[in-house]
Protein backbone atom coordinates (compact mmCIF):
# COMPACT_ATOMS: atom_id res chain seq x y z
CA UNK A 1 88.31 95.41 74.18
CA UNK A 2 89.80 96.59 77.82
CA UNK A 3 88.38 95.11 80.29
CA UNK A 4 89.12 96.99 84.03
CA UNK A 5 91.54 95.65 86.01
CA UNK A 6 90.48 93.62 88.88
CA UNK A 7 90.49 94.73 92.18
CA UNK A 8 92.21 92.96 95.01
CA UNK A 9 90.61 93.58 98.34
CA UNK A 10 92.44 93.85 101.22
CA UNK A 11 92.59 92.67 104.89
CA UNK A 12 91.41 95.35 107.35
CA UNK A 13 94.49 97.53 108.63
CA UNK A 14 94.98 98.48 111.92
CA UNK A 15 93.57 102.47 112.47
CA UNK A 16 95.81 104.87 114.25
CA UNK A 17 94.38 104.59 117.44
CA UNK A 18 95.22 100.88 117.98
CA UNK A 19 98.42 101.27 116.34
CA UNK A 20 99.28 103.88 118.85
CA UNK A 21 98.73 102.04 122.04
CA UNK A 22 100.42 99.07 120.54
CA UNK A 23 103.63 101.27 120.05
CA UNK A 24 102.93 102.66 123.82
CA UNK A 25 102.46 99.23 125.05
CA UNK A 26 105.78 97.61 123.08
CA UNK A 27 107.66 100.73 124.17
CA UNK A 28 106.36 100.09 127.81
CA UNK A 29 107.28 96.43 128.15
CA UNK A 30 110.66 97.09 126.25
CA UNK A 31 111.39 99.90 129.31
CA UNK A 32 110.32 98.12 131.88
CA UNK A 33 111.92 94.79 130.62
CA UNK A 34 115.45 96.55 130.29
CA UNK A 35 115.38 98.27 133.82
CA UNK A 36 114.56 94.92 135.50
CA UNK A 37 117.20 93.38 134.31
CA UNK A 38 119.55 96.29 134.51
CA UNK A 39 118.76 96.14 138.39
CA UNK A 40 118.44 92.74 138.93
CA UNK A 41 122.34 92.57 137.22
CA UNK A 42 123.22 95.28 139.50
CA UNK A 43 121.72 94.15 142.50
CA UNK A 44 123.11 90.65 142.08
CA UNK A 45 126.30 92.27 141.33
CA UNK A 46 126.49 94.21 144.19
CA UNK A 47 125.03 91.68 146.44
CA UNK A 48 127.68 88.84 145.75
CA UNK A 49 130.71 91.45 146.12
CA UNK A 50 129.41 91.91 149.73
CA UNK A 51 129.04 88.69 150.32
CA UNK A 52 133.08 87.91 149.04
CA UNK A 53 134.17 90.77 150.95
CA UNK A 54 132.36 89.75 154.52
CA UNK A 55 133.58 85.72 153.70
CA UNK A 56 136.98 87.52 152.82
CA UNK A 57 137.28 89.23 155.84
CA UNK A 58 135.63 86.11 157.82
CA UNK A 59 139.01 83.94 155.99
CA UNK A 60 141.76 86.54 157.55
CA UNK A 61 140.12 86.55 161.03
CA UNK A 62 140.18 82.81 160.50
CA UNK A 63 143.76 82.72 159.28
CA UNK A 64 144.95 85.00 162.38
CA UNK A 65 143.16 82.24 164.76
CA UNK A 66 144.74 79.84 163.40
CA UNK A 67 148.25 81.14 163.75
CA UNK A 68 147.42 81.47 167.37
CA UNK A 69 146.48 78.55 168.18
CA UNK A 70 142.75 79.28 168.17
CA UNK A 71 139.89 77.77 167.05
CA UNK A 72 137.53 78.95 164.23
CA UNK A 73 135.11 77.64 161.59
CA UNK A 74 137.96 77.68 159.02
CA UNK A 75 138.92 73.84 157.76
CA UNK A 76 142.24 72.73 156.66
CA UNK A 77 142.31 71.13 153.25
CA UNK A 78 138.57 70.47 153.35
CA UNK A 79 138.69 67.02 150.98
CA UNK A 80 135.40 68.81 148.91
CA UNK A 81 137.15 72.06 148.27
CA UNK A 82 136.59 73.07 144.53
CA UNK A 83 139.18 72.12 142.03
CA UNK A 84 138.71 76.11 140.41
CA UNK A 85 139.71 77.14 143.99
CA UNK A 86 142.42 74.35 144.52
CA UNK A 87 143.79 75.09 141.72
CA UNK A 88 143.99 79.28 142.38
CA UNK A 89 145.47 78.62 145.82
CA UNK A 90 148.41 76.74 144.98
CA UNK A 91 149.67 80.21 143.32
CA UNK A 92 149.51 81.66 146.60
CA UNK A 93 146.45 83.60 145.73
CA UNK A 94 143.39 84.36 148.06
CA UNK A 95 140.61 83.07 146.63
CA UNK A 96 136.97 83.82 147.03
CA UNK A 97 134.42 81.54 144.83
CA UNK A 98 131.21 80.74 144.38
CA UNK A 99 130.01 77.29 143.69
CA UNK A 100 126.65 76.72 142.03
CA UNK A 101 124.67 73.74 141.96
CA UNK A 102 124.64 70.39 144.43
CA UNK A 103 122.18 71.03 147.37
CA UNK A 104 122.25 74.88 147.00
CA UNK A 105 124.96 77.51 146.04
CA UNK A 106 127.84 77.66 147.84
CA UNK A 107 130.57 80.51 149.04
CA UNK A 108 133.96 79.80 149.33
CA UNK A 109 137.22 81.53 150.67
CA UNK A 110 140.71 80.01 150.70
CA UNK A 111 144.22 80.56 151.08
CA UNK A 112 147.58 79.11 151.70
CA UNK A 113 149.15 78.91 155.05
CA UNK A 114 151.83 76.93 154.64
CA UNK A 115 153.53 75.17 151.64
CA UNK A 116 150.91 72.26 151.69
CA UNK A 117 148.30 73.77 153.74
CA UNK A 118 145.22 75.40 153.07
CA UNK A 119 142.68 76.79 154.95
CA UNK A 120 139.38 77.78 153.56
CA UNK A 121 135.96 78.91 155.03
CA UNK A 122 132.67 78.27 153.11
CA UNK A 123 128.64 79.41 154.08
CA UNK A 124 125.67 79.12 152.20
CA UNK A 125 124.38 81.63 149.59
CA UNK A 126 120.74 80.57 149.64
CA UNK A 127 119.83 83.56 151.32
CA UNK A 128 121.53 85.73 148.99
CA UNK A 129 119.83 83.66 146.21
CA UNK A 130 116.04 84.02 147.73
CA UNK A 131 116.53 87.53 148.36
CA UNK A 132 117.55 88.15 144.79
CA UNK A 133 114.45 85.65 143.75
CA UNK A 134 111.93 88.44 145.56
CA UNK A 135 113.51 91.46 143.81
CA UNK A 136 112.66 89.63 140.51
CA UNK A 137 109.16 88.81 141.37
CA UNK A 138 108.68 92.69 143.14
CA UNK A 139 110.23 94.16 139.68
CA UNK A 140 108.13 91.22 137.56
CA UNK A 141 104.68 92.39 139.45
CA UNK A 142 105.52 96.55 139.19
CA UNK A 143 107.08 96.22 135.62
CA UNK A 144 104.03 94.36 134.55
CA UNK A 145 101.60 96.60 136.67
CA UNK A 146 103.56 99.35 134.78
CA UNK A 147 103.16 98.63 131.72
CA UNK A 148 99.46 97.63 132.31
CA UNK A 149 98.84 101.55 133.34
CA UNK A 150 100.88 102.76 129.95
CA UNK A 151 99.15 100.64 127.72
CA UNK A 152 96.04 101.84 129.18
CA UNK A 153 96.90 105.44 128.71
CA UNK A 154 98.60 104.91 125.37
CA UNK A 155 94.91 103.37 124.34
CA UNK A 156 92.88 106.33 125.63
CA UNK A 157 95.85 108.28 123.69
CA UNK A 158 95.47 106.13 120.80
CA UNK A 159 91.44 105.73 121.03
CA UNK A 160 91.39 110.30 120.78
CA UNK A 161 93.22 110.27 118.08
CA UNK A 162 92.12 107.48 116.15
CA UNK A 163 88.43 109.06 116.85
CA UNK A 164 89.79 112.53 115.96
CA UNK A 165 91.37 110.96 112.52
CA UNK A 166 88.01 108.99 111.52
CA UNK A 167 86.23 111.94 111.97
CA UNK A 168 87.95 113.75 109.41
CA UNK A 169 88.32 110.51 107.12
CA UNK A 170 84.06 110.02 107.38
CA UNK A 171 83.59 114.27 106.68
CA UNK A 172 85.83 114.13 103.65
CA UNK A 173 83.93 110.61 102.53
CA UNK A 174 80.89 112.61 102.91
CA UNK A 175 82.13 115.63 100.86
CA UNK A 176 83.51 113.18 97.77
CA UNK A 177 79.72 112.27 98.41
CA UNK A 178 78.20 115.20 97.84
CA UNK A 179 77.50 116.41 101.17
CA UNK A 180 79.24 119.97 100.87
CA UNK A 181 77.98 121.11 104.52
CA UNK A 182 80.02 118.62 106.39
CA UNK A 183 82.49 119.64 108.34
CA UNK A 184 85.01 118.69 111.28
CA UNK A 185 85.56 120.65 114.38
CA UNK A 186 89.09 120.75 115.23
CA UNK A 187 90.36 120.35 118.42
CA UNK A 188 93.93 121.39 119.55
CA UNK A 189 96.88 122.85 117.72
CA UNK A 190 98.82 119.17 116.11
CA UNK A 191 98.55 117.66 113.04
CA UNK A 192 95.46 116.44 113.08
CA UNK A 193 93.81 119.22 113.54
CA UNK A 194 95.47 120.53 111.15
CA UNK A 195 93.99 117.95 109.10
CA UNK A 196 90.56 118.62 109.77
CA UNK A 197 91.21 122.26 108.92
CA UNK A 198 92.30 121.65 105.81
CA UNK A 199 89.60 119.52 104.84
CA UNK A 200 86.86 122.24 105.97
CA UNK A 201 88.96 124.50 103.38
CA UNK A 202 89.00 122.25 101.12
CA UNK A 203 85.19 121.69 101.58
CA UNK A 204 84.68 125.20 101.65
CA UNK A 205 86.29 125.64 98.26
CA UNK A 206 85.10 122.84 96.21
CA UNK A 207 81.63 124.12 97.72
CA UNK A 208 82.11 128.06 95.97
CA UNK A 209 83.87 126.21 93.28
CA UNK A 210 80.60 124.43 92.92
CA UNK A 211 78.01 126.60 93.48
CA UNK A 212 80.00 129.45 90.78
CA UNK A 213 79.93 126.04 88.26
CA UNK A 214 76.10 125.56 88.85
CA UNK A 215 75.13 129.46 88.53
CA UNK A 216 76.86 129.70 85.59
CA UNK A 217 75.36 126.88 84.01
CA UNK A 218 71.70 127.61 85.28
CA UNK A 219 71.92 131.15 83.87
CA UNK A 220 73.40 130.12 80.53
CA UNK A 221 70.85 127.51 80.28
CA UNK A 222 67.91 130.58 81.39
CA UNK A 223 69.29 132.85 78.63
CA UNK A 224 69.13 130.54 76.14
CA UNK A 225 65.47 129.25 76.62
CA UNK A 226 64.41 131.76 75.58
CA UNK A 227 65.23 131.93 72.42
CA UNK A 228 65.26 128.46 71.95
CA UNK A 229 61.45 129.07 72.28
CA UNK A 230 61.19 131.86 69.71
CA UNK A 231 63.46 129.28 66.96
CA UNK A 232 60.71 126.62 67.54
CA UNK A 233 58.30 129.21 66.66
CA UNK A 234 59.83 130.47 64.32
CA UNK A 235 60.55 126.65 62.65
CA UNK A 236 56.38 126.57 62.30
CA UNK A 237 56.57 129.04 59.87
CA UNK A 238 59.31 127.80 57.52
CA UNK A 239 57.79 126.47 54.33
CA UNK A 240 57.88 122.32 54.30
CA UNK A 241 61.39 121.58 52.75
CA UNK A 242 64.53 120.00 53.79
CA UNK A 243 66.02 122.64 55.04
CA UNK A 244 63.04 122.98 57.66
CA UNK A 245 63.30 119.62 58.67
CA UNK A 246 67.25 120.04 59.12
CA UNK A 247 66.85 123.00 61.37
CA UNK A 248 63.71 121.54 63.17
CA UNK A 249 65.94 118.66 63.95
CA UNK A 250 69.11 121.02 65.37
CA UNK A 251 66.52 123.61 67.39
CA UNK A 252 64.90 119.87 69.31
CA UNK A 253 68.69 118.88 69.99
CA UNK A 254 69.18 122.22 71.16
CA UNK A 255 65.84 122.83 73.17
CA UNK A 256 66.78 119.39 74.62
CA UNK A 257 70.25 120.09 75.54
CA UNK A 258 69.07 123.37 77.49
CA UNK A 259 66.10 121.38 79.48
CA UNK A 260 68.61 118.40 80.47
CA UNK A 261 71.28 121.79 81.68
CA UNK A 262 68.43 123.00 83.52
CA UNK A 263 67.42 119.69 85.09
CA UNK A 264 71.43 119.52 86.19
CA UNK A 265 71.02 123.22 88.08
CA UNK A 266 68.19 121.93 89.48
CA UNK A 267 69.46 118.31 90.99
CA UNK A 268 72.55 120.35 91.71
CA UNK A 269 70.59 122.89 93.85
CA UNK A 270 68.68 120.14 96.07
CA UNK A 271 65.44 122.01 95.04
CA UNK A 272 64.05 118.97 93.25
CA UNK A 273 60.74 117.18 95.45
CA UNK A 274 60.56 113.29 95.22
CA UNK A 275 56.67 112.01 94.95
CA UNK A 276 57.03 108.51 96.10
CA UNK A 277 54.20 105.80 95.37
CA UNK A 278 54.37 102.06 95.15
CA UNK A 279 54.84 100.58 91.99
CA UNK A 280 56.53 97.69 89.92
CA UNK A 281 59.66 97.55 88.69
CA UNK A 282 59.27 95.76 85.61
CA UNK A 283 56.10 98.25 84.77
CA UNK A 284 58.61 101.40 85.45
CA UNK A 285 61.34 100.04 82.89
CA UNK A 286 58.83 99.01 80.52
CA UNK A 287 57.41 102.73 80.19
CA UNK A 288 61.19 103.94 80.33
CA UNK A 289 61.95 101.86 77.04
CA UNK A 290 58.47 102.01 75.93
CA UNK A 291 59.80 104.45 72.18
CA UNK A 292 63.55 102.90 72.46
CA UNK A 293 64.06 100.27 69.13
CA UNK A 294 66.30 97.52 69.68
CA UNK A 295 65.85 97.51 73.47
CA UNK A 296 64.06 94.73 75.13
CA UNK A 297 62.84 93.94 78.76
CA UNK A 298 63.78 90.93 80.97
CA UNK A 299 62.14 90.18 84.04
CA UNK A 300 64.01 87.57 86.04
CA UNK A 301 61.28 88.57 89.24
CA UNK A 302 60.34 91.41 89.89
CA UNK A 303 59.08 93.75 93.01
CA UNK A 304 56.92 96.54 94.52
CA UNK A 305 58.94 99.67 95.81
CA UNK A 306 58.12 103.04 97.00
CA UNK A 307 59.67 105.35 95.02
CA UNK A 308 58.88 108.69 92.28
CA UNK A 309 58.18 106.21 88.94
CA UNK A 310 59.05 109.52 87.15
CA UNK A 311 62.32 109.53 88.14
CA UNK A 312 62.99 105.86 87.77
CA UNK A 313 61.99 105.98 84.37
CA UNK A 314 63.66 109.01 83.78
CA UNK A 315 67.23 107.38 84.81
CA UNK A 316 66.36 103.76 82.71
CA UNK A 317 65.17 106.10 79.80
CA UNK A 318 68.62 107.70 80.05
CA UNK A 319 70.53 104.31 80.68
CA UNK A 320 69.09 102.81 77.42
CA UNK A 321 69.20 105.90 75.11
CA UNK A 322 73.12 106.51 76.37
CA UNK A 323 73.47 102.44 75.83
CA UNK A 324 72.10 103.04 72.29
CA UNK A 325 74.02 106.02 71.24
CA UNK A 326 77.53 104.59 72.38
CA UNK A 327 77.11 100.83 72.69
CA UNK A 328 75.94 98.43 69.89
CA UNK A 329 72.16 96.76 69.81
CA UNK A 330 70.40 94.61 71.08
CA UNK A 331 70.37 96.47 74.28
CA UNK A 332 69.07 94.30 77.46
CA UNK A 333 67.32 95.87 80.56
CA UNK A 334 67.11 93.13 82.83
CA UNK A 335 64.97 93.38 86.50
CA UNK A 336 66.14 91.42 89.05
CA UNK A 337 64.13 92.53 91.96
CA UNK A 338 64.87 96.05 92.90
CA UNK A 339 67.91 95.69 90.62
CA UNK A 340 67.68 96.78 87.01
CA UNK A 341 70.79 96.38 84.74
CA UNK A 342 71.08 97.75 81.17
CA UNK A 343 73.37 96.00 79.27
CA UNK A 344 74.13 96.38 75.54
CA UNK A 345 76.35 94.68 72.80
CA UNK A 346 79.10 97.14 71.99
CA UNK A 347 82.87 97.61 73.20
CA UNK A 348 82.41 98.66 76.61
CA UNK A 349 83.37 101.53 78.67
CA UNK A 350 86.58 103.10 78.00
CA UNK A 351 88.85 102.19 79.84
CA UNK A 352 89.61 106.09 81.46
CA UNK A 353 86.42 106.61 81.60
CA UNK A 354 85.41 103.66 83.62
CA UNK A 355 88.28 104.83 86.12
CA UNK A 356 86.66 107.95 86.11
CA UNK A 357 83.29 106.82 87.29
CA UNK A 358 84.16 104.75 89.34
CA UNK A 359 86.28 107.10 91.66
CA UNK A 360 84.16 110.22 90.82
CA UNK A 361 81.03 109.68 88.95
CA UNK A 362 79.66 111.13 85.72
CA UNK A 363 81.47 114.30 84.71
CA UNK A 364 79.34 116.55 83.05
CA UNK A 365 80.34 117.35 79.36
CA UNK A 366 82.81 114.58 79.62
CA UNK A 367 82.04 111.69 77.24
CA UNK A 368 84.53 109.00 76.34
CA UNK A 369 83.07 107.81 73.44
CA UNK A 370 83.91 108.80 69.80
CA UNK A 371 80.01 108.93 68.74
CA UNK A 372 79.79 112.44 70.53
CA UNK A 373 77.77 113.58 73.27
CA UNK A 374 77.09 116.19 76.07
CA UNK A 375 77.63 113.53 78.91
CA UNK A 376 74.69 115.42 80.43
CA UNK A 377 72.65 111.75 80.16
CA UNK A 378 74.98 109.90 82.84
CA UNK A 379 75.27 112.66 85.09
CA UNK A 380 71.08 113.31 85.03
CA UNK A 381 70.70 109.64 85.90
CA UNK A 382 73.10 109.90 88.73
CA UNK A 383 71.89 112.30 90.33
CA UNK A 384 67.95 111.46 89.98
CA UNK A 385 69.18 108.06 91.81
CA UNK A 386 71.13 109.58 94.20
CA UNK A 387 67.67 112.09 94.78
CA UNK A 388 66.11 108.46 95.08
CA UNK A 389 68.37 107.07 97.47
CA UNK A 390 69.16 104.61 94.61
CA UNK A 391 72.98 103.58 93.63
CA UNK A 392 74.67 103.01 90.13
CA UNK A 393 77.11 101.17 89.39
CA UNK A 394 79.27 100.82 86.10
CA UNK A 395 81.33 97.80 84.76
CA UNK A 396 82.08 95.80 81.59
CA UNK A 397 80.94 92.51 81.09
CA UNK A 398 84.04 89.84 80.34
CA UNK A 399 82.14 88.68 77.53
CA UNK A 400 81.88 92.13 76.10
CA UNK A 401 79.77 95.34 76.27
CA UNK A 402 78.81 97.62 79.53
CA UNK A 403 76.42 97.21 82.09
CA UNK A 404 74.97 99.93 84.21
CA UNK A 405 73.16 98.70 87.38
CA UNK A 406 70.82 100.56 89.37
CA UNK A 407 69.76 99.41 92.69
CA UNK A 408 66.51 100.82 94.08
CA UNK A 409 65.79 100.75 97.89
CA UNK A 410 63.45 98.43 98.82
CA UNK A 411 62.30 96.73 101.99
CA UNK A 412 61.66 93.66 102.04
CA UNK A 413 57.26 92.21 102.85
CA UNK A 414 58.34 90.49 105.89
């Protein structure tokens, strides 16, 4: 036997709307990292060339002092002069450098005066330093305060859409549900409006699709009770025989076949009532199985819900018969609670047909068995518990055979 493959749930994904202002955010922070930096580059670029130039200018004033006999704030062969400069000045090169580190950074200019001399000037870059220190905490505070405002806008961006996107995920849920009047109101002119146009199209045709489906059967099924009536008359009057028994037998299959068609137009057109009154659950699938053979009841507990018993038994009646005709005896109807399962001995559910009802439900004249069938029996059922509020679910057993479950709704005596 195949048994269905088992499903591997998966972690919650992020919707659109958060993955939206996480992009905006990212994109945000990413622009207003690289402009800082660009600037602060620039800036400190810019700010040190000054600085060489003015010190540059301060060394030649310096040197021209010198030469006159003048003082200035130029030293000769200062003993701490750095070895990078030392070393450029000896080429007869004017040099301006700056020295990090020690007590603070340091700006030097030097040059040659003489074959052994040199003269060079230094002053202090701190201030150079702290001013570049405040452009990087006034382009830390906007950049973040930036990206703050982006990422909030991105989120409202992000929060529309996502809204705008759920809304037409939930209406198409509700369709695939059965609910053939939901729709979404589009809003704007992109592509997710688009969206939720198509899916009110979409809705629009599956619901004339439909509703041509369900006249067609209701009408066939209203032509032909008639004279399904007038051949189970006329069986009364055949002579006792064989051959009356054999067509007394076809004209019940086919009276039957046209009442569970009509039920179908019926559930299909919402015109059925529900008469809800308390009862049992183990008393309802009793009287469902009450003229089945080979079925047998199992009450693990049981409980009092408010619900039409008619209906109930109606769907456990078909559940057991449809266990019967396609599975293998014994077949088990087990209440749990509100929870009845029916359960039988045979292979199982095919396994196409299992992936059929579980994305779409019982498919009218659609069985997967080889022991024939209308499929009119699992489609009945689902739609009396879906008149109940009730759900069914459908799965094979690993150690063989299928189980249908229905779950009533019930509230709990506090």
């Amino acid at each position: 036997m195949r048994r269905p493959a088992s499903k591997h749930v998966r972690p919650p994904a992020l919707n659109v709307g958060a993955k939206v202002a996480l992009a905006v955010a990212a994109a945000a922070l990413c622009v207003a990292g690289t402009i800082g930096v660009l600037v602060h580059r620039t800036t400190a670029a810019d700010q040190l060339a000054t600085a060489r130039s003015g010190l540059d200018q301060e060394l030649l004033s310096a040197a021209g002092d010198h030469a006159d006999g003048r003082g200035s704030d130029a030293r000769l062969d200062p003993p701490d002069l750095p070895g990078p400069v030392a070393r450029a000045v000896r080429d007869n090169v004017r040099v301006t450098y700056l020295q990090q580190g020690g007590e603070g950074p340091v700006l030097w200019a030097a040059t040659r005066i003489s074959d052994r001399k040199v003269l060079a000037i230094r002053r202090s870059y701190d201030r150079e330093e702290q001013a570049l220190a405040r452009l990087d905490r006034t382009l830390l505070g906007t950049g973040a305060a930036v990206t703050v405002l982006v990422s909030l806008a991105g989120l409202l961006l992000g929060v529309r859409m996502g809204r705008r996107a759920t809304a037409a995920a939930r209406t198409a849920e509700r369709i695939a549900d059965g609910d053939l009047d939901a729709r979404v109101r589009p809003h704007g002119g992109d592509e997710i409006a688009r969206l939720a146009a198509s899916v009110n199209t979409m809705a629009d045709a599956l619901g004339a699709r439909l509703e041509a489906e369900r006249r067609v059967t209701a009408d066939i099924a209203h032509e032909l009770r008639t004279p399904v009536a007038g051949m189970s008359t006329a069986v009364g009057l055949l002579p006792p025989g064989r051959a009356s028994e054999l067509v007394a037998g076809s004209v019940r299959k086919l009276r039957g076949l046209v009442e569970d068609v009509l039920e179908v137009a019926r559930l299909d057109s919402h015109a059925a009532a529900v008469d809800s009154e308390e009862r049992e659950v183990s008393a309802m699938a009793r009287r469902a199985v009450a003229g089945l053979d080979d079925v047998r009841v199992k009450v693990v507990s049981d409980a009092v819900v408010t619900t039409d018993p008619r209906r109930v038994e109606r769907v456990l009646a078909n559940l057991a018969a449809n266990a019967l005709r396609h599975g293998a005896p014994p077949v088990e109807v087990e209440v749990d609670g509100p929870v009845v399962r029916v359960r039988d001995h045979g292979p199982g559910f095919p396994a196409d047909l299992l992936a059929v009802l579980d994305t779409f439900g019982p498919q009218r004249f659609r069985t997967g068995s080889r022991t024939g069938g209308t499929g009119l029996g699992l489609t009945i059922a689902t739609g009396q518990a879906r008149l109940l509020g009730a759900r069914l679910t459908f799965r094979n057993r690993p150690e063989g055979g299928a189980e249908t479950e229905l779950r009533l709704p019930h509230r709990p005596v506090p």
